[in-house]
N, C-alpha and C. Protein backbone atom coordinates (compact mmCIF):
# COMPACT_ATOMS: atom_id res chain seq x y z
N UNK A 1 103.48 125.36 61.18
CA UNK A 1 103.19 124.92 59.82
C UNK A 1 101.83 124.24 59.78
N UNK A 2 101.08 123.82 60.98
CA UNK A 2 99.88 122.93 60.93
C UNK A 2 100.18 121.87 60.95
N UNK A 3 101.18 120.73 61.14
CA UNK A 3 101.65 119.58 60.52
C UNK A 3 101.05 118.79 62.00
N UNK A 4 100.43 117.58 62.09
CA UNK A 4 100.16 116.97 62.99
C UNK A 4 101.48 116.33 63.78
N UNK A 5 101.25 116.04 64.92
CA UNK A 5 102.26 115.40 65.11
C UNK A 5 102.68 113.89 64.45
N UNK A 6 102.06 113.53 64.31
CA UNK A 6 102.14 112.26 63.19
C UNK A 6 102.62 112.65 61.80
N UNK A 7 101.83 113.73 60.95
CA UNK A 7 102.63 113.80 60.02
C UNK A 7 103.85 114.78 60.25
N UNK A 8 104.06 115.47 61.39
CA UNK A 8 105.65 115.95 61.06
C UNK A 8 106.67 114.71 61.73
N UNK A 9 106.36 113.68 62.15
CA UNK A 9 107.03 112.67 62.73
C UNK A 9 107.48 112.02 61.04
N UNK A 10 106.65 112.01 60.22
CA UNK A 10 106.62 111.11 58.47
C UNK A 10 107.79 112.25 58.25
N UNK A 11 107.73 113.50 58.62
CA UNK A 11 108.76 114.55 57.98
C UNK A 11 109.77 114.24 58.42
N UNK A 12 109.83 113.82 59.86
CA UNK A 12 111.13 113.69 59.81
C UNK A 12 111.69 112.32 59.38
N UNK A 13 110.95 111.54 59.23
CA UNK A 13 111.57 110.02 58.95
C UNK A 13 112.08 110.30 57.47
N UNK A 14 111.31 111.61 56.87
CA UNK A 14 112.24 111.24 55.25
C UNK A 14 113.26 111.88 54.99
N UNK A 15 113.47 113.18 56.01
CA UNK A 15 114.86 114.03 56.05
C UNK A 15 115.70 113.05 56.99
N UNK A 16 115.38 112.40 57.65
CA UNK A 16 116.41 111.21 58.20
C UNK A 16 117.05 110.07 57.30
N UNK A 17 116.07 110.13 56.02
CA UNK A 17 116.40 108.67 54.98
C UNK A 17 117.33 109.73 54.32
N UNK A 18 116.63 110.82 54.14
CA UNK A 18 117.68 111.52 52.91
C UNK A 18 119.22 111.68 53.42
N UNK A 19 118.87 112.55 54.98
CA UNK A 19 120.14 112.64 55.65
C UNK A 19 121.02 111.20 55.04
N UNK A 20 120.46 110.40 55.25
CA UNK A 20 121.36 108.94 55.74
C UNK A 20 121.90 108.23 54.25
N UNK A 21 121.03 109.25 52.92
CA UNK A 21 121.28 108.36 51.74
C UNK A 21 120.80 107.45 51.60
N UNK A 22 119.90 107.02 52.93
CA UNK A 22 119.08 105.80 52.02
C UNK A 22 117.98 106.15 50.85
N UNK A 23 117.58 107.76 50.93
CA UNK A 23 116.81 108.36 49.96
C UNK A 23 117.84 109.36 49.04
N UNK A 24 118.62 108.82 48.19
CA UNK A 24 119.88 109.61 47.55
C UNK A 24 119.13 110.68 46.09
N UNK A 25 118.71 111.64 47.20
CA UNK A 25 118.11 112.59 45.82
C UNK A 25 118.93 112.96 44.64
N UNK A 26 120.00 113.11 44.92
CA UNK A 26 121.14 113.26 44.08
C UNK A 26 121.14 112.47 42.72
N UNK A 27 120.44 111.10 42.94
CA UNK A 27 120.72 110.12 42.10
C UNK A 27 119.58 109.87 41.23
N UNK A 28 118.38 110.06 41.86
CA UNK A 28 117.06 110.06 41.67
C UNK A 28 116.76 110.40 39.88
N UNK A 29 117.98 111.27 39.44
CA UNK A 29 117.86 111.34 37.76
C UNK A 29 118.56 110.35 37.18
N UNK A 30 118.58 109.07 37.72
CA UNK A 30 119.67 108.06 36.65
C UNK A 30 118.44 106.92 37.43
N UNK A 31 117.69 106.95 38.30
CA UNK A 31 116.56 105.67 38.50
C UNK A 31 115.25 106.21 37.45
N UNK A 32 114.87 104.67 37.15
CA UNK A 32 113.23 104.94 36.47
C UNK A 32 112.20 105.64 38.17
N UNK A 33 111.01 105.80 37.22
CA UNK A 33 110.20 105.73 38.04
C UNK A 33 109.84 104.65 38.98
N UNK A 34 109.65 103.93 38.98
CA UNK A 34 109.26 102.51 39.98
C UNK A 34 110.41 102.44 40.87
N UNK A 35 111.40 102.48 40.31
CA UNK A 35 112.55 102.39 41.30
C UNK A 35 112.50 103.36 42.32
N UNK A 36 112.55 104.92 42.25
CA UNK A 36 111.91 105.99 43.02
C UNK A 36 110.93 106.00 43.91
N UNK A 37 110.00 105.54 43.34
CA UNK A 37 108.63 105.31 44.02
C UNK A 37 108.74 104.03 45.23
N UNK A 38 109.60 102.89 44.71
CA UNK A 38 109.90 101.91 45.47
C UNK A 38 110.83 102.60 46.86
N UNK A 39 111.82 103.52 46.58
CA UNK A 39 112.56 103.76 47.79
C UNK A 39 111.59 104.86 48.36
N UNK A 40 111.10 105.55 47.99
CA UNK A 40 110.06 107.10 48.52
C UNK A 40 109.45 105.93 49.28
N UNK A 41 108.50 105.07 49.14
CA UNK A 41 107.43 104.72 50.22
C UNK A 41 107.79 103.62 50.95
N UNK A 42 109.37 103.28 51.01
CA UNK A 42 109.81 102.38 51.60
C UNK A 42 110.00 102.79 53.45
N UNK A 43 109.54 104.33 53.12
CA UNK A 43 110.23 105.50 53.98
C UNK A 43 109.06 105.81 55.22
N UNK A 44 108.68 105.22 55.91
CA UNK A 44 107.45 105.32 56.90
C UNK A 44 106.80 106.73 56.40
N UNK A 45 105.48 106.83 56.37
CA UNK A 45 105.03 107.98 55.83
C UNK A 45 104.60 108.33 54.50
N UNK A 46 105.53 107.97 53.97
CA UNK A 46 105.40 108.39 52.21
C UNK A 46 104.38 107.52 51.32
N UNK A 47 103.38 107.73 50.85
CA UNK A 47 102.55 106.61 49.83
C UNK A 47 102.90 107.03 48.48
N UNK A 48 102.36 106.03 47.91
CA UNK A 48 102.54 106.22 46.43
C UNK A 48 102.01 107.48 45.93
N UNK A 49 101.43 108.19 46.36
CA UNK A 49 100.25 109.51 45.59
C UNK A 49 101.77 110.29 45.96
N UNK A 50 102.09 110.24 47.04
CA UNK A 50 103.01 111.07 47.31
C UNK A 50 104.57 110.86 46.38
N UNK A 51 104.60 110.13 46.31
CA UNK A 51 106.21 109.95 45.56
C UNK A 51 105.66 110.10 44.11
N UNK A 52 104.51 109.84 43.59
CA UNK A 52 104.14 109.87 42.22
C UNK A 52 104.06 111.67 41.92
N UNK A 53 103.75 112.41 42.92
CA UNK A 53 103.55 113.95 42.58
C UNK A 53 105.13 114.47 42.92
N UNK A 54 106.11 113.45 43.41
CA UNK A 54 107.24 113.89 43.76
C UNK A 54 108.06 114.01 42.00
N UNK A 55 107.51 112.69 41.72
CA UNK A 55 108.29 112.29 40.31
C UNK A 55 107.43 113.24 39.30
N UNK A 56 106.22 114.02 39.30
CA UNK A 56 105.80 114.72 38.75
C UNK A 56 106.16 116.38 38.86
N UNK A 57 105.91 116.44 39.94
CA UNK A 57 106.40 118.26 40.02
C UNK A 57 108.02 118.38 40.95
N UNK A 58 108.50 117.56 40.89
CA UNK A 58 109.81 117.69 41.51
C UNK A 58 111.11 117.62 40.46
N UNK A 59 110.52 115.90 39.86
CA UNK A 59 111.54 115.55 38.91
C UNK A 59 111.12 116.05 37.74
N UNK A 60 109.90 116.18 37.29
CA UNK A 60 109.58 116.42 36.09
C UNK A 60 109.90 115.27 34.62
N UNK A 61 108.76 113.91 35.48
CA UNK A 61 109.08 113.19 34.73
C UNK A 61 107.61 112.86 33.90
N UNK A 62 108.18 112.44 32.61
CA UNK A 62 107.22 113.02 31.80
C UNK A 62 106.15 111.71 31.33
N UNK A 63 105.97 110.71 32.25
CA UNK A 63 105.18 109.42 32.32
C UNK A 63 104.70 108.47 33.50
N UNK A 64 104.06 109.94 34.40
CA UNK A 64 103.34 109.52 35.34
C UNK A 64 101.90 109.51 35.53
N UNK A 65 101.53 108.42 35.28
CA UNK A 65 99.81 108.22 36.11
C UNK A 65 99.28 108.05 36.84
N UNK A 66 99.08 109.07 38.02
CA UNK A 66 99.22 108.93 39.31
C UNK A 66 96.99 108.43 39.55
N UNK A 67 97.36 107.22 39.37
CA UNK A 67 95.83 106.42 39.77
C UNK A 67 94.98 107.01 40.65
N UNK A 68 96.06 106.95 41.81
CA UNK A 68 95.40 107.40 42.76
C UNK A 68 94.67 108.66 43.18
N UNK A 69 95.20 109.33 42.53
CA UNK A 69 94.53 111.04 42.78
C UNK A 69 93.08 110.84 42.33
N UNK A 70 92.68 111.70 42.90
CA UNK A 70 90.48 111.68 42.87
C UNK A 70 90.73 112.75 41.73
N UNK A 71 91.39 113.85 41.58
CA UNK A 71 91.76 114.78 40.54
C UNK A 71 91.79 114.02 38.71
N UNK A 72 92.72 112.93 39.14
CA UNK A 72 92.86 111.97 38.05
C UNK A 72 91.38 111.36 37.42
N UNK A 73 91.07 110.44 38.10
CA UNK A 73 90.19 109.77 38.28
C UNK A 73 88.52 111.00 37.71
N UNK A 74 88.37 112.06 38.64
CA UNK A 74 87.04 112.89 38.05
C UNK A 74 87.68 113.28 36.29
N UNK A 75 88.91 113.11 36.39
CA UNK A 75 89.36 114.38 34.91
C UNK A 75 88.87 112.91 34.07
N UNK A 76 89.41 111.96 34.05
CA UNK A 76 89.49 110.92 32.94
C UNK A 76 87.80 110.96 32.76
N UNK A 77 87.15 110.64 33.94
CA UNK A 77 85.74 110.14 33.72
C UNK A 77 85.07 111.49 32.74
N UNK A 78 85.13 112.63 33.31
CA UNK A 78 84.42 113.88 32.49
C UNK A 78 85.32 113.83 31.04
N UNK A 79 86.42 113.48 30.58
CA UNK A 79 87.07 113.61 29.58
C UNK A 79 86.62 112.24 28.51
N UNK A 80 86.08 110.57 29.48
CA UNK A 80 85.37 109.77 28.42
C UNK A 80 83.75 109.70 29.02
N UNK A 81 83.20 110.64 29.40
CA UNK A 81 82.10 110.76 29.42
C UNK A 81 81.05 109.47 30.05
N UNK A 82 81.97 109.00 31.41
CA UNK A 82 81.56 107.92 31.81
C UNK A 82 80.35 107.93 33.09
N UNK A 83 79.96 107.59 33.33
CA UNK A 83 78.85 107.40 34.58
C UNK A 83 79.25 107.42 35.90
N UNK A 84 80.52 107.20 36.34
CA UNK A 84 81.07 106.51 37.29
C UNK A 84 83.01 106.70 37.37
N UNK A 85 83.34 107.05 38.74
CA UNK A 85 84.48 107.14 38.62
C UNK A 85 85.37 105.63 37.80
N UNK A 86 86.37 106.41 36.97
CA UNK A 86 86.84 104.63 36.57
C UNK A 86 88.34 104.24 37.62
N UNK A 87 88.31 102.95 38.51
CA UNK A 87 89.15 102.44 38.79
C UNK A 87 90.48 102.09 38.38
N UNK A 88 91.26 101.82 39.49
CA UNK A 88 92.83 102.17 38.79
C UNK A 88 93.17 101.39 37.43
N UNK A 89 92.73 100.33 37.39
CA UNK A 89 93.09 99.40 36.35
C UNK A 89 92.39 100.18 34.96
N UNK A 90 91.18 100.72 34.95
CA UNK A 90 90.87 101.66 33.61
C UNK A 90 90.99 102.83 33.59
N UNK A 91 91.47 103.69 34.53
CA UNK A 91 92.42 104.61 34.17
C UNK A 91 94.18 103.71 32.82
N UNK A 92 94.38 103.36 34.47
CA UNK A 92 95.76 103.15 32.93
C UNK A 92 95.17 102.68 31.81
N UNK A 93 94.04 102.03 31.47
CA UNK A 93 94.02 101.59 29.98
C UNK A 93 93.48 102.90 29.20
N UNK A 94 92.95 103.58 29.85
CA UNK A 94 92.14 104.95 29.28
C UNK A 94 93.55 105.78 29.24
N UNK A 95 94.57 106.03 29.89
CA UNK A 95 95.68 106.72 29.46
C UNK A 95 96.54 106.19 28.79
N UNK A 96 96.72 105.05 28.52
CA UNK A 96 97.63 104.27 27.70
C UNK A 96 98.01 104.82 26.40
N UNK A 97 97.14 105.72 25.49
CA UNK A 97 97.27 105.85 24.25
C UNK A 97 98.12 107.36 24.60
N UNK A 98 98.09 108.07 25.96
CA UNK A 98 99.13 109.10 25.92
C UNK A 98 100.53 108.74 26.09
N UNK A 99 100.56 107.09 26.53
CA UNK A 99 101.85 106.86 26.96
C UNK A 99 102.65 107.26 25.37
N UNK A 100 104.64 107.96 26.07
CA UNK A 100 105.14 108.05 27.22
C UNK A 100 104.85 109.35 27.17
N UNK A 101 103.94 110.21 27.65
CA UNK A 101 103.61 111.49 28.34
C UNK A 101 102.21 111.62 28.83
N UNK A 102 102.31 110.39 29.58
CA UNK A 102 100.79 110.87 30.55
C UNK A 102 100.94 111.98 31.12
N UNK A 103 102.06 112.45 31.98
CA UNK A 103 102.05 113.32 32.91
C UNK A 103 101.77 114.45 31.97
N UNK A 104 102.07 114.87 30.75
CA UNK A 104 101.68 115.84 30.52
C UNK A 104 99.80 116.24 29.96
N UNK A 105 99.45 114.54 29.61
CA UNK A 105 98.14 115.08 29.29
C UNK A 105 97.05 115.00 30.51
N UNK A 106 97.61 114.10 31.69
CA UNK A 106 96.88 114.51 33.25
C UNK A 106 96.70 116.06 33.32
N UNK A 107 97.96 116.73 33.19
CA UNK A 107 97.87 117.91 33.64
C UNK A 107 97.33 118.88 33.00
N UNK A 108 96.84 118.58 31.49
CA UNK A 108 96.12 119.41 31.26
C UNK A 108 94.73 118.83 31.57
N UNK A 109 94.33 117.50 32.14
CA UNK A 109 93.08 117.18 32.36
C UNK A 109 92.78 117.47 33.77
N UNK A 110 94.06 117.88 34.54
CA UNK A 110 93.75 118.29 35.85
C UNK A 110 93.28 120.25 35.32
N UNK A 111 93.69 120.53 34.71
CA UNK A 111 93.39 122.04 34.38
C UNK A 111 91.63 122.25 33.83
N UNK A 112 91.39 121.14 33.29
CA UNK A 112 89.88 121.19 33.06
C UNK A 112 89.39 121.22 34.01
N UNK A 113 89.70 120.27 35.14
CA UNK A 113 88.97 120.37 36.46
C UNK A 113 88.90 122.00 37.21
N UNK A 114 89.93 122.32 37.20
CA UNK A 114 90.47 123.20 37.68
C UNK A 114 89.40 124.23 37.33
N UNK A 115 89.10 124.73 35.90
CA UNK A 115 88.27 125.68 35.36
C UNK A 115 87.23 125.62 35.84
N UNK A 116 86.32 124.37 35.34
CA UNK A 116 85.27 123.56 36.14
C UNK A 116 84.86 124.35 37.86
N UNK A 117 85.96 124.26 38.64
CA UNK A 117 85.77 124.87 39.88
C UNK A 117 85.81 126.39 40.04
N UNK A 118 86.40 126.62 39.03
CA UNK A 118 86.46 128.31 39.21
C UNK A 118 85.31 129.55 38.18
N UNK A 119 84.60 128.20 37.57
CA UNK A 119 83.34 128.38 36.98
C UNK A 119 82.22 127.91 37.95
N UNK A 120 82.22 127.26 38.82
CA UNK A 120 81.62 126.40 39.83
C UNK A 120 81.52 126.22 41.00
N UNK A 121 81.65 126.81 42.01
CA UNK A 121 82.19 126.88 42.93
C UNK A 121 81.97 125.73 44.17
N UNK A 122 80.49 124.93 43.52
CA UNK A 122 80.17 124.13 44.39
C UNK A 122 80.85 122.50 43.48
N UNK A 123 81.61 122.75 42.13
CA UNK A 123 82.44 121.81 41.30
C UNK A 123 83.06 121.05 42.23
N UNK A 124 83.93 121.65 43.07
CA UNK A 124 85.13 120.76 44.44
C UNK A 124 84.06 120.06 44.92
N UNK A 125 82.85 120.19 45.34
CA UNK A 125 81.79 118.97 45.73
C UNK A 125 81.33 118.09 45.67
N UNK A 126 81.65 118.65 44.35
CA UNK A 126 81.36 117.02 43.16
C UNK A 126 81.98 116.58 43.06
N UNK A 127 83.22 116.56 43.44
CA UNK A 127 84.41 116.15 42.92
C UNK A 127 85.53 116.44 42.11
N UNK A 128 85.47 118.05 41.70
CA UNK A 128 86.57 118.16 41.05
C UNK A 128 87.87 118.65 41.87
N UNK A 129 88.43 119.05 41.71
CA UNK A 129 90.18 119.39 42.13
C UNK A 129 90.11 120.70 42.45
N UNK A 130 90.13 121.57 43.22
CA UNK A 130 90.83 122.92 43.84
C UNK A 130 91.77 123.42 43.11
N UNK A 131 91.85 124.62 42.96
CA UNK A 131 93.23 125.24 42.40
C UNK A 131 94.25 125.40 42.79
């Protein structure tokens, strides 16, 4: 699979939480987000980018702002026409007015990027997002 030994060691620590129920996917549709995110990176291995794209393309929950992504971060700045990547704290205030469906207007601001690169090829250089 390519997986380092370090990160397939993170693989197995989270099929060991799940095995064990301390990661109860089962349940994962009756917790908020924070709560999720709190047990996902409680889990050696797992960061927040990671449990935030879990609660995005897994659960399909429809009010995630995942800060951290550089994807995030280039889309907002080209979308308010800023100078400079904006930091986590003005991202959320710059997405605030989509709340509760950030996740859906990220993703179409991750799709701008997206074009961007496939109009661009040297775009991923600058910073935009891969397809």
């Amino acid at each position: 699979v390519g997986l380092s030994g370090v990160k397939a060691r993170y693989v197995l620590n989270l099929a060991e939480a799940v095995a064990s129920g301390n990661v109860p996917l089962d349940a994962f549709d009756a917790w908020d987000d924070d709560a999720i995110v709190a047990r996902l990176t409680s889990v050696k291995g797992v960061g927040t980018w990671t449990a935030e794209m879990f609660l995005i393309f897994a659960l399909n929950r429809p009010d995630v702002l995942p800060v951290g992504d550089l994807g995030v971060r280039v889309a907002l700045r080209d979308h308010h026409g800023l100078a400079e990547l904006p930091r986590p704290a003005q991202c959320r205030a710059l997405a605030e007015p989509w709340r509760p469906f950030r996740t859906i207007a990220i993703w179409y601001l991750w799709r701008t990027i997206d074009t961007k690169v496939a109009q661009d090829p040297e775009a991923e250089e600058k910073g935009g997002r891969p397809s």
